[in-house]
Protein backbone atom coordinates (compact mmCIF):
# COMPACT_ATOMS: atom_id res chain seq x y z
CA UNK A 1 0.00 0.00 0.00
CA UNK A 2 2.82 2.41 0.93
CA UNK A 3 4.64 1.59 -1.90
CA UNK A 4 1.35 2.94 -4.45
CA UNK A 5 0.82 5.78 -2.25
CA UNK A 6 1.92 8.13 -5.04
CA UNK A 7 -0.85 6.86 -7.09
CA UNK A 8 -3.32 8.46 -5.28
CA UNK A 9 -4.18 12.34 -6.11
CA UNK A 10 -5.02 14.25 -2.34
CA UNK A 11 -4.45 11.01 -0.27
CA UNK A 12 -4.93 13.15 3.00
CA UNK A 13 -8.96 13.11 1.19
CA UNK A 14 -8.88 8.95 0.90
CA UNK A 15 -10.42 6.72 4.25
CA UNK A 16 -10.41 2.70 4.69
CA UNK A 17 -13.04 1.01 6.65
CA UNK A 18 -11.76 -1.50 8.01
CA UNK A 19 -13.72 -4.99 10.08
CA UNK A 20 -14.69 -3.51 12.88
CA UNK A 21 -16.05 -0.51 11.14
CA UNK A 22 -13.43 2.25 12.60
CA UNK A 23 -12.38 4.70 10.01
CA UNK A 24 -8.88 5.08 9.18
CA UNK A 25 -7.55 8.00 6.94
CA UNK A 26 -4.40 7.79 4.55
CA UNK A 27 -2.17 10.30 6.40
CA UNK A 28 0.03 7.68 7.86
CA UNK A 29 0.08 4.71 5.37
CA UNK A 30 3.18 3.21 7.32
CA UNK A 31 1.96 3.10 10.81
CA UNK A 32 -1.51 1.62 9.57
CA UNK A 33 0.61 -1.18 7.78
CA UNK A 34 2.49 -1.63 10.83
CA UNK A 35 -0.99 -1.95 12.71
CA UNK A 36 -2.73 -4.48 9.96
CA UNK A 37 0.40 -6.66 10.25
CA UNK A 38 0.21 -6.90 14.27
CA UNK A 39 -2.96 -7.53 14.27
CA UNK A 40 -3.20 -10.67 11.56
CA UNK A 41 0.02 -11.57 13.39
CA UNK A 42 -1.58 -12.04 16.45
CA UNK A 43 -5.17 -13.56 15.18
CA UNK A 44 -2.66 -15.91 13.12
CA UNK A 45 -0.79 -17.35 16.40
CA UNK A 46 -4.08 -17.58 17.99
CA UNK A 47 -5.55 -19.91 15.62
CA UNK A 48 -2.18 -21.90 15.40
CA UNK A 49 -2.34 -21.96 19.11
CA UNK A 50 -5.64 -23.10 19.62
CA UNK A 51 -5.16 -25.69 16.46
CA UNK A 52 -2.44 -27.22 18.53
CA UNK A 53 -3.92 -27.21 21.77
CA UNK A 54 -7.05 -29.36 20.55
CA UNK A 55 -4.94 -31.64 18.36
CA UNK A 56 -2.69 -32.55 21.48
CA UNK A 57 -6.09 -32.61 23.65
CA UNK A 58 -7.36 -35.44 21.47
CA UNK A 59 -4.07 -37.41 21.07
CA UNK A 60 -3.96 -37.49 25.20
CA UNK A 61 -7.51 -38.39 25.19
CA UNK A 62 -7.42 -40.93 22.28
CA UNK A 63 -4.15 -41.73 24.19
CA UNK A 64 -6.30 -42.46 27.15
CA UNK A 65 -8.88 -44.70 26.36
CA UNK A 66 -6.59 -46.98 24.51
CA UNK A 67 -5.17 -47.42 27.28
CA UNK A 68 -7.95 -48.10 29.76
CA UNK A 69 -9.72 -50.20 27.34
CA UNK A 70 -6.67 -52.18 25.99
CA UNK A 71 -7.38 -55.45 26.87
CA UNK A 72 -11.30 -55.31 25.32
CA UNK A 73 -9.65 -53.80 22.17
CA UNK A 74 -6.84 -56.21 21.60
CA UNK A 75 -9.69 -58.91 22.37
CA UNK A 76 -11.70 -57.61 19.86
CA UNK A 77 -8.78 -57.37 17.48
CA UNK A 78 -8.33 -61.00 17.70
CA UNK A 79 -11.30 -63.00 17.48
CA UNK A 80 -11.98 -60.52 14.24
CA UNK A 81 -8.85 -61.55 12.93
CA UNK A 82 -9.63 -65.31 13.38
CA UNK A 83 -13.02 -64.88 12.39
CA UNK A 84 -14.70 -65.99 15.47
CA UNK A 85 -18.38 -64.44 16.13
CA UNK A 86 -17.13 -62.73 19.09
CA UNK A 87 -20.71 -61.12 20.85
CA UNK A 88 -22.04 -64.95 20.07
CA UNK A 89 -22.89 -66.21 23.67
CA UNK A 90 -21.63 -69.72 24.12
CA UNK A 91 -23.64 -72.13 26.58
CA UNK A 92 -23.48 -75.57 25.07
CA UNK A 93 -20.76 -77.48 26.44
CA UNK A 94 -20.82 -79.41 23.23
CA UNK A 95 -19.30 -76.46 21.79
CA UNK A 96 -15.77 -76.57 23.47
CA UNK A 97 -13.09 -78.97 22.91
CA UNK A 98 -11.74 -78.77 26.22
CA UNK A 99 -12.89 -78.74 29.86
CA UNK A 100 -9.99 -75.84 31.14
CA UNK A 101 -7.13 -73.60 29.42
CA UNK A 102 -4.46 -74.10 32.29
CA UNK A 103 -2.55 -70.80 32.30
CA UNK A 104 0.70 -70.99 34.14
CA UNK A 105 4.14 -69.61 34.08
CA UNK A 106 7.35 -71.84 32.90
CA UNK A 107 8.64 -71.93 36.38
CA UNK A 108 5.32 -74.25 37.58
CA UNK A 109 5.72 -77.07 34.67
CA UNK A 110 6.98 -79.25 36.86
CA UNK A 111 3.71 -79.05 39.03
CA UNK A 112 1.71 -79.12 35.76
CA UNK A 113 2.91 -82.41 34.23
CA UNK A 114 3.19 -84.39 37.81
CA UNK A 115 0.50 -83.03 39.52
CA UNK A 116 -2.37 -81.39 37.50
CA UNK A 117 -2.25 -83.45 34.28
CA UNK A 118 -2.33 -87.03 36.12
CA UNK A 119 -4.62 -85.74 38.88
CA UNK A 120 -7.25 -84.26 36.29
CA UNK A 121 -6.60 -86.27 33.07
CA UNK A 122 -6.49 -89.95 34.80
CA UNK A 123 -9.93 -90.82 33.58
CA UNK A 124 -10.42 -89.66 30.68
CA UNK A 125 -13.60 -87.46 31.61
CA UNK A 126 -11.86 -84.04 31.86
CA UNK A 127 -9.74 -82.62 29.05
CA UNK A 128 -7.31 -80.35 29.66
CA UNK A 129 -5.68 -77.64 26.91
CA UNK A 130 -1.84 -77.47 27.83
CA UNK A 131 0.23 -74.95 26.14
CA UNK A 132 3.51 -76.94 25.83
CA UNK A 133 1.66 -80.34 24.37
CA UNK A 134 -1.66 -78.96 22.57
CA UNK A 135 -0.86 -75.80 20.69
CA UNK A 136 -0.16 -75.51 16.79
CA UNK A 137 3.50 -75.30 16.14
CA UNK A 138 3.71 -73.04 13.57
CA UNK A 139 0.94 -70.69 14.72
CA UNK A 140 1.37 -67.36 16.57
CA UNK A 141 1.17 -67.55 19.98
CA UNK A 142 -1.47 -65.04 20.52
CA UNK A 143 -3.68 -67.33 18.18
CA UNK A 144 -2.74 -70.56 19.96
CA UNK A 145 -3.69 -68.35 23.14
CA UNK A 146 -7.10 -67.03 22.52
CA UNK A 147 -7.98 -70.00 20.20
CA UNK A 148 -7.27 -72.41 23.08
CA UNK A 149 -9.04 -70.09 25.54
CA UNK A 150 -12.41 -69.82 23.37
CA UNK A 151 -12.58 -73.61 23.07
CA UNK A 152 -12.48 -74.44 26.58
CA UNK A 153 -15.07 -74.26 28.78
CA UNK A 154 -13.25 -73.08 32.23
CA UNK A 155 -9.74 -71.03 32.37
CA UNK A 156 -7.31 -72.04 35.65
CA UNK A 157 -4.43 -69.91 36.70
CA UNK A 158 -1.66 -70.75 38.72
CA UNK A 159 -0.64 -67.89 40.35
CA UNK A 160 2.64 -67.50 41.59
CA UNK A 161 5.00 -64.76 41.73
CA UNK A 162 6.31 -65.85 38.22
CA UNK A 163 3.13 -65.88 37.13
CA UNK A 164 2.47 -62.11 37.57
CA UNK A 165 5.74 -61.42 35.99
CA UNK A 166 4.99 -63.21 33.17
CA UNK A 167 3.85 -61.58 30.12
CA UNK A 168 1.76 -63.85 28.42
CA UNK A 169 0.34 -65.41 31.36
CA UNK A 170 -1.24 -61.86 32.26
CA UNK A 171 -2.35 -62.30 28.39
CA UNK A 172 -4.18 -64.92 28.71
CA UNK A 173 -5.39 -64.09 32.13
CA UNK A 174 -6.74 -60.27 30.56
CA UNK A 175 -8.12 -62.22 27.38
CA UNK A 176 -10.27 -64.75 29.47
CA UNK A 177 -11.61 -61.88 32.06
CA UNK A 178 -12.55 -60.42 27.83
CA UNK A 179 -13.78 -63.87 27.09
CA UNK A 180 -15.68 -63.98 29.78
CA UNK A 181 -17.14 -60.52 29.11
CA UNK A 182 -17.78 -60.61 25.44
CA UNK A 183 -18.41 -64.39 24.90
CA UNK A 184 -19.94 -65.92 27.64
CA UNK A 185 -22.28 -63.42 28.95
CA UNK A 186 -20.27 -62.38 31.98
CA UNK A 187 -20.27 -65.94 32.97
CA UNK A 188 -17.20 -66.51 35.53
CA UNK A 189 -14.94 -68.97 33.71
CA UNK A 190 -11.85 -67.84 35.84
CA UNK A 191 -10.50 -70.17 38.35
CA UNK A 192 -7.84 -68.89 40.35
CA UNK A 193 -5.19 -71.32 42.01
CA UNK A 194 -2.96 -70.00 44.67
CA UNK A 195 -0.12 -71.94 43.97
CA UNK A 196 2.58 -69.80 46.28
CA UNK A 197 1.70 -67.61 49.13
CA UNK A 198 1.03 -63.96 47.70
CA UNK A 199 -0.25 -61.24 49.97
CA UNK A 200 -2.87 -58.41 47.99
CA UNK A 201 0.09 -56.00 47.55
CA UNK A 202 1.57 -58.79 45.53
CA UNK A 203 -1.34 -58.96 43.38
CA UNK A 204 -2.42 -56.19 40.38
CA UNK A 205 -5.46 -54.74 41.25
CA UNK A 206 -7.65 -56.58 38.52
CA UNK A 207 -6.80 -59.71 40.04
CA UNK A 208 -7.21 -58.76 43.45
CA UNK A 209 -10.82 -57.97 42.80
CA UNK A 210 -11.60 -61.07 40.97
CA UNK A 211 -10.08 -62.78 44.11
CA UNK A 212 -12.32 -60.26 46.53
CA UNK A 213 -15.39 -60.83 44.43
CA UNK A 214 -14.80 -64.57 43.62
CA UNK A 215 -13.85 -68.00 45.09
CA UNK A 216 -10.48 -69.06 44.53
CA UNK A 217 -8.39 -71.89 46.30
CA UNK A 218 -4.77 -72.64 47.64
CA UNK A 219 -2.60 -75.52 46.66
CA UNK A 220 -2.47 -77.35 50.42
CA UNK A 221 0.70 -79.30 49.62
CA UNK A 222 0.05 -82.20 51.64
CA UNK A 223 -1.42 -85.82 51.32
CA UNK A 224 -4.80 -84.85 53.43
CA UNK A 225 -5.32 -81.65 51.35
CA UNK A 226 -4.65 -82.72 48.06
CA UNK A 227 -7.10 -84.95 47.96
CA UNK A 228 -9.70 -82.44 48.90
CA UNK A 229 -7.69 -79.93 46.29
CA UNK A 230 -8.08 -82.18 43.48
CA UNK A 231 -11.69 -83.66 44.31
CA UNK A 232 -12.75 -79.48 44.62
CA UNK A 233 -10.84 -79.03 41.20
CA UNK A 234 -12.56 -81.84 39.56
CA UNK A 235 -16.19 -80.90 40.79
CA UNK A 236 -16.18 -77.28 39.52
CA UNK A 237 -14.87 -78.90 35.61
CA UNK A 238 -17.67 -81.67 35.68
């Protein structure tokens, strides 16, 4: 504008309206320039500004709710991916291939192979789905995991120490508690073993509701108990 000033005859006569309806005359072309540009300067920050602070508002919020509903999404993700119907509420035992999906850390195989396979397997009547003997080689252990854990009827977790520190034990744990959610009509299909002595500050909080809100029982470790364990064990599978 101050550059075409000397295209205007009597410029002192010329006057700009400008948004906000104030009059400005053409005495001072540079200091009105200097005004317009402070002003759009400003207004443009502004809008940057604000831009930015709703962007970053729904990242952290789109941040959060991933994150508090992880488990139901990754759940979700799954039985799409292996085409299961996953809102399909399953009642008929007929339906599962196994009786119980024993979760348990590496540490307890041991107690697995001598103790629950023989005690639970010995007639023939209860089936039990074993990570180390019945999943696919081959096959991704996330599928083996929630394939194996929509096919049988019950889920039992040993819970030890290594247990909790285990990564895909708390997996499987998190996609049964969605199993049971999503698939079974809330139905409680958890069964909790206490396997080691773990006080509630031991235990993360999801499990230490489940445990406050449903039965669970403790490995005795002697010849009296066990057979009270096992006969308890075998009476919630039949």
């Amino acid at each position: 504008m101050e550059a075409n000033l000397d295209m205007f005859i009597n410029n002192n006569n010329y006057i700009c309206q400008v948004n906000n309806n104030d009059v400005v005359h053409l005495t001072n072309v540079q200091e009105i320039v200097k005004q317009l540009e402070k002003e759009c300067s400003s207004y443009t920050m502004l809008v940057i500004c604000i831009t930015m602070g709703i962007i970053t508002a729904c990242i952290i919020l789109a941040a959060g709710l991933m994150f508090r509903f992880r488990w139901r999404l990754r759940y979700l993700y799954y039985m799409t991916r292996h085409k299961y119907n996953v809102f399909k509420n399953i009642q008929s035992s007929d339906t599962y291939k196994y009786d119980a999906f024993i979760s348990y850390a590496n540490e307890e195989t041991d107690f697995v192979v001598n103790e629950i396979i023989p005690n639970l397997e010995s007639d023939d009547s209860i089936k039990l789905c074993i990570h180390q003997r019945d999943f696919v080689p081959g096959e991704e252990i996330t599928h083996n995991i929630t394939n194996g854990i929509h096919r049988s009827r019950r889920i039992i977790c040993i819970l030890t120490r290594s247990f909790l520190d285990s990564y895909y034990c708390m997996f499987e744990f998190n996609m049964a508690r969605m199993e049971s959610i999503y698939s079974r009509d809330g139905q409680n299909i958890l069964f909790l073993i206490f396997y080691e002595q773990l006080s509630p500050k031991d235990l993360p909080l999801v499990i230490l509701e489940l445990v406050q809100q449903q039965s669970y029982i403790e490995y005795p470790n002697n010849e009296q108990g066990n057979v009270v364990f096992w006969a308890k064990i075998k009476e919630s599978l039949v």
